[in-house]
N, C-alpha and C. Protein backbone atom coordinates (compact mmCIF):
# COMPACT_ATOMS: atom_id res chain seq x y z
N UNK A 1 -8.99 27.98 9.77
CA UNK A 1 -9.30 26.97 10.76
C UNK A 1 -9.22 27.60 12.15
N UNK A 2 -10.56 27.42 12.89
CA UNK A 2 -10.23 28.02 14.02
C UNK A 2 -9.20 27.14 15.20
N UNK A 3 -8.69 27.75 16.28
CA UNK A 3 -7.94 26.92 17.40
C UNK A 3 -8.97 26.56 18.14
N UNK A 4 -8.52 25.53 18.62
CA UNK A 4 -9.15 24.63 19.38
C UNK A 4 -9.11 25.24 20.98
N UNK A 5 -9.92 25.94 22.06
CA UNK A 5 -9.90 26.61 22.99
C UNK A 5 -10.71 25.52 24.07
N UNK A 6 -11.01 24.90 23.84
CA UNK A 6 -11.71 23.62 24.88
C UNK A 6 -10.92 23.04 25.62
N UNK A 7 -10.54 22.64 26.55
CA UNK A 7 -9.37 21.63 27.24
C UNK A 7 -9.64 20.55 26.76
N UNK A 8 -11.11 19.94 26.76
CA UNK A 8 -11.96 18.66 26.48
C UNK A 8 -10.88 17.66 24.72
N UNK A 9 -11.75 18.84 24.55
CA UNK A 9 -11.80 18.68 23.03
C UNK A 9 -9.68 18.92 22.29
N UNK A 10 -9.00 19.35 23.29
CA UNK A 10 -7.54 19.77 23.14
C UNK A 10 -6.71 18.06 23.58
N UNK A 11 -7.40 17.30 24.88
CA UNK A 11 -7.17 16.16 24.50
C UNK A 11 -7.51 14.98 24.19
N UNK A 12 -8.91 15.39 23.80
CA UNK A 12 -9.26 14.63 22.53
C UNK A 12 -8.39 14.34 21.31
N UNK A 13 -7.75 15.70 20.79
CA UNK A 13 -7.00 15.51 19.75
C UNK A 13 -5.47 15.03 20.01
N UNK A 14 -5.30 15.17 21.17
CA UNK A 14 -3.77 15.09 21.87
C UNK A 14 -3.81 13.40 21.74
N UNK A 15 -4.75 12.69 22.32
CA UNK A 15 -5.11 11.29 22.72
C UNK A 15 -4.83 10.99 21.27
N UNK A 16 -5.89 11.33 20.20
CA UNK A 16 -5.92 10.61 19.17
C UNK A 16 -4.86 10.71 18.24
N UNK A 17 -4.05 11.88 17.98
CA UNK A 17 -2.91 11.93 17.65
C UNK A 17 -1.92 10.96 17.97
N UNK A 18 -1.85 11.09 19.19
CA UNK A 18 -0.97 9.63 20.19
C UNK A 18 -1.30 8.37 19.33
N UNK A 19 -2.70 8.17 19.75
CA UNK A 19 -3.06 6.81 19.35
C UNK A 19 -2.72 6.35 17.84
N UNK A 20 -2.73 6.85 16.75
CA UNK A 20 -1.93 7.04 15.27
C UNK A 20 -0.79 7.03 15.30
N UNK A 21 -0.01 7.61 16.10
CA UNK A 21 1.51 7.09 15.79
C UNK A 21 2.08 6.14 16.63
N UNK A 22 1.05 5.46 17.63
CA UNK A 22 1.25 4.07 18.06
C UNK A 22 0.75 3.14 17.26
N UNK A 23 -0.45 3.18 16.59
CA UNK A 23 -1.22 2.34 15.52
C UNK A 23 -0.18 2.24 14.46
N UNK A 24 0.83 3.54 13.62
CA UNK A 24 1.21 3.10 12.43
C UNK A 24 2.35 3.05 13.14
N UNK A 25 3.15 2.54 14.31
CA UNK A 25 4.60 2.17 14.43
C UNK A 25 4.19 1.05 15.62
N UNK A 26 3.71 0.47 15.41
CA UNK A 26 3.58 -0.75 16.33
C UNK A 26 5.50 -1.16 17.02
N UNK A 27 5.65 -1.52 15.82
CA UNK A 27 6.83 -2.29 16.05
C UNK A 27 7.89 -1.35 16.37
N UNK A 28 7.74 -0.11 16.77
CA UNK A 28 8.71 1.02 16.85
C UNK A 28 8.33 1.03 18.51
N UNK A 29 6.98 1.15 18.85
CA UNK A 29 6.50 0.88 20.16
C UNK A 29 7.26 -0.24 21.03
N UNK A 30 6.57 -1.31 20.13
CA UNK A 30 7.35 -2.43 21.14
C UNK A 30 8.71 -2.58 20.97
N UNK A 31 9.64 -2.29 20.13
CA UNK A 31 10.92 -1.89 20.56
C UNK A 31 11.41 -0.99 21.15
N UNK A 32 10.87 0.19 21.20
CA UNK A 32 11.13 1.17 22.52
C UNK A 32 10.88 0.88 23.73
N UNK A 33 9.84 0.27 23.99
CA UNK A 33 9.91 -0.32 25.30
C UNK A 33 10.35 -1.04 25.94
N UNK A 34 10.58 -2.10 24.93
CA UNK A 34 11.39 -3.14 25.91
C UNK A 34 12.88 -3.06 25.78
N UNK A 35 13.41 -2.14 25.31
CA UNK A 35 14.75 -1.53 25.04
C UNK A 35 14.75 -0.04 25.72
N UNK A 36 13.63 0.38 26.20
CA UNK A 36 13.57 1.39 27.21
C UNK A 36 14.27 2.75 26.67
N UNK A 37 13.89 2.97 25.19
CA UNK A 37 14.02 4.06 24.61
C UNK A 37 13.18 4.54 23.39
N UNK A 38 11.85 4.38 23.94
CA UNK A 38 10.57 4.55 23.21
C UNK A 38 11.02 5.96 22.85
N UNK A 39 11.13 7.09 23.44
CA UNK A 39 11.22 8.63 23.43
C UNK A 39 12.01 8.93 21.59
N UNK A 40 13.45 7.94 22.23
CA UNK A 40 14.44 8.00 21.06
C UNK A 40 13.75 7.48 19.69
N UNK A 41 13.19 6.28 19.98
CA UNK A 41 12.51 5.68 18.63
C UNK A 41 11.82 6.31 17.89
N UNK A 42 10.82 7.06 18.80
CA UNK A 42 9.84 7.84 18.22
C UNK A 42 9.75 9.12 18.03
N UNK A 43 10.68 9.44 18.20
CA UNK A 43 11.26 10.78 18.54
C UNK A 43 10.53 11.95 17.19
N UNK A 44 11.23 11.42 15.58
CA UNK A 44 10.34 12.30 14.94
C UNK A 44 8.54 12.35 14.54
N UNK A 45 8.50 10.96 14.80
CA UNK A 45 6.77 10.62 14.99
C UNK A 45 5.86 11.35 16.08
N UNK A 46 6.62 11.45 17.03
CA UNK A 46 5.96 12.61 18.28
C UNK A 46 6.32 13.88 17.99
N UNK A 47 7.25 14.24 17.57
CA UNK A 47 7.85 15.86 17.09
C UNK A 47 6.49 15.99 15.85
N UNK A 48 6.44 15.54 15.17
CA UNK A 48 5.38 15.91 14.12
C UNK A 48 4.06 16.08 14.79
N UNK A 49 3.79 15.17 15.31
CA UNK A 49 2.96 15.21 16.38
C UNK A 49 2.18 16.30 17.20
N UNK A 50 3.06 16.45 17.84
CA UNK A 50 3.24 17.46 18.51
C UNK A 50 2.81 19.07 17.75
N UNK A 51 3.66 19.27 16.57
CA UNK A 51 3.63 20.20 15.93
C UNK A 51 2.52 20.64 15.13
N UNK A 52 1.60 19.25 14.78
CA UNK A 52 0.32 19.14 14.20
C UNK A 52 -0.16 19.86 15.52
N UNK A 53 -0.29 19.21 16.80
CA UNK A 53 -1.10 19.95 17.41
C UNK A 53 -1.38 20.80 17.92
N UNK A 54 0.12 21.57 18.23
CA UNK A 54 0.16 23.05 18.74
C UNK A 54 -0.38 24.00 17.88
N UNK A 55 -0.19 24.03 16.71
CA UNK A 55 -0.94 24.16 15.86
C UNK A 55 -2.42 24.39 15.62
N UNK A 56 -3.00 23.71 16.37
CA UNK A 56 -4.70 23.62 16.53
C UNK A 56 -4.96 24.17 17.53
N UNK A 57 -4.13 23.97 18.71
CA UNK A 57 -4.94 24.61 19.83
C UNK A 57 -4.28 25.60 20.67
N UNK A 58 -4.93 26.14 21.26
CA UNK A 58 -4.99 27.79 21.61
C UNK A 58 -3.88 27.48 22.75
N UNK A 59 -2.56 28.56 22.99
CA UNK A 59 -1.31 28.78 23.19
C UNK A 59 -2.34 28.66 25.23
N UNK A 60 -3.17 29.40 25.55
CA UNK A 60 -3.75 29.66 26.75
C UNK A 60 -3.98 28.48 27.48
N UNK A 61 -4.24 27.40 26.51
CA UNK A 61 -4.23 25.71 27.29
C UNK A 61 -3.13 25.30 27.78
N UNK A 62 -2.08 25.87 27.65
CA UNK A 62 -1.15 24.73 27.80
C UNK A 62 -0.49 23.70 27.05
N UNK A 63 -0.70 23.52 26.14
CA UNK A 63 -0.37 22.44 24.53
C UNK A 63 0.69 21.51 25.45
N UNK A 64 1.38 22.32 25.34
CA UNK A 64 3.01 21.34 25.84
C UNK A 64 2.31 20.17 27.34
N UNK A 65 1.63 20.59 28.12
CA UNK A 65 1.33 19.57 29.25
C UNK A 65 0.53 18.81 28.66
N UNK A 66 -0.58 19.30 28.17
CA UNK A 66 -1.59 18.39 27.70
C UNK A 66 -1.41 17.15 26.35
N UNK A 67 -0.05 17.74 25.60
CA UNK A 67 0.21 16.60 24.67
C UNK A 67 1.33 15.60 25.58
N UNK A 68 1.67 15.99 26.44
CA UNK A 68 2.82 14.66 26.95
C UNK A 68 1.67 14.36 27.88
N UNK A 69 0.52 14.79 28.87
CA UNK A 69 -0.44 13.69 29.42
C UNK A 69 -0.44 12.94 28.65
N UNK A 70 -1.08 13.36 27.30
CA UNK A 70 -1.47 12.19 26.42
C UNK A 70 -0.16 11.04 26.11
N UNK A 71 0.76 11.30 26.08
CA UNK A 71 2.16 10.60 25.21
C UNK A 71 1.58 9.69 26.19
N UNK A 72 1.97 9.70 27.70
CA UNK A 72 1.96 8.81 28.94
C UNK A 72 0.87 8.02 28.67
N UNK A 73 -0.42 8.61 28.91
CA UNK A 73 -1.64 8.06 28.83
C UNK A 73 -1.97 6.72 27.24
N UNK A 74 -1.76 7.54 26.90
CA UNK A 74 -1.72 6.25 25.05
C UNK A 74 -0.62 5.60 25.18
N UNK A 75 0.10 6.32 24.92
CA UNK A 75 1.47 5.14 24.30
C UNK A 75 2.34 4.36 25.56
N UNK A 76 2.10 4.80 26.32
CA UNK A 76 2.77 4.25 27.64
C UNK A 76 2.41 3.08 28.33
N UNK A 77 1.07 3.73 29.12
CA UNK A 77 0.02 2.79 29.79
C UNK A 77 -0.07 1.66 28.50
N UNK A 78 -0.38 1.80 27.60
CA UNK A 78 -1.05 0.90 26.90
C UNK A 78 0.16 0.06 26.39
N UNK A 79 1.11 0.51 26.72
CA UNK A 79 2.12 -0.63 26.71
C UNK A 79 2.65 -1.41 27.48
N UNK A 80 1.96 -1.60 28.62
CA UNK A 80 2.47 -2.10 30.00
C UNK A 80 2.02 -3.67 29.53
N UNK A 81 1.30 -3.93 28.45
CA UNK A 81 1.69 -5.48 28.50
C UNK A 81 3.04 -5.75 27.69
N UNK A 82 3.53 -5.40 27.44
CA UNK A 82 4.98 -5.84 26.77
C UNK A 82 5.74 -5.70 27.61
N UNK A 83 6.55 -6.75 27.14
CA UNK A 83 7.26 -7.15 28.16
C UNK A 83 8.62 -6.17 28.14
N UNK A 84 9.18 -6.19 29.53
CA UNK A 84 9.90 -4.90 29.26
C UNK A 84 10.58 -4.91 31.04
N UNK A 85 12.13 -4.11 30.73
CA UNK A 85 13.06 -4.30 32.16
C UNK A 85 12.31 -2.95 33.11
N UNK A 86 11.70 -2.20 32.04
CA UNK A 86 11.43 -0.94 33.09
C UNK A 86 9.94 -0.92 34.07
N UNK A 87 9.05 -1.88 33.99
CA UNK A 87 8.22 -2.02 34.58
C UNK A 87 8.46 -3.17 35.82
């Protein structure tokens, strides 16, 4: 399998990764947030995560910045409608 050397296409997979372990832990989501310890909740769901994707893409991107844009960007933002003390 080749690595993934595109930035584009690096969070493409970063995003959609995100978006899957918000889709299959819904309820892990909205209890991290509004208990303001999403990080902790999800902690081995993003570690896997994560590890899937460093994995794919090329060490020269950056992996580590470009998968926590994404954490912020998916799982974060998109939780700003729940209700929650930290917003």
């Amino acid at each position: 399998m080749n690595m993934i050397d595109n930035p584009d296409q690096a969070k493409r997979l970063a995003r959609a990764i995100i978006s899957d372990v918000a889709l299959y832990n819904t309820e892990k989501v909205e209890s991290g947030i509004k208990n303001d310890n999403i990080f902790d909740v999800l902690q081995e769901e993003l570690e896997e995560g994560r590890q899937h994707f460093f994995s794919r893409v090329a060490p020269e991107l950056k992996p580590e910045a470009i998968f926590d844009i994404a954490v912020v960007d998916v799982l974060i933002k998109r939780a700003g409608k729940i209700e929650s003390d930290i917003w």
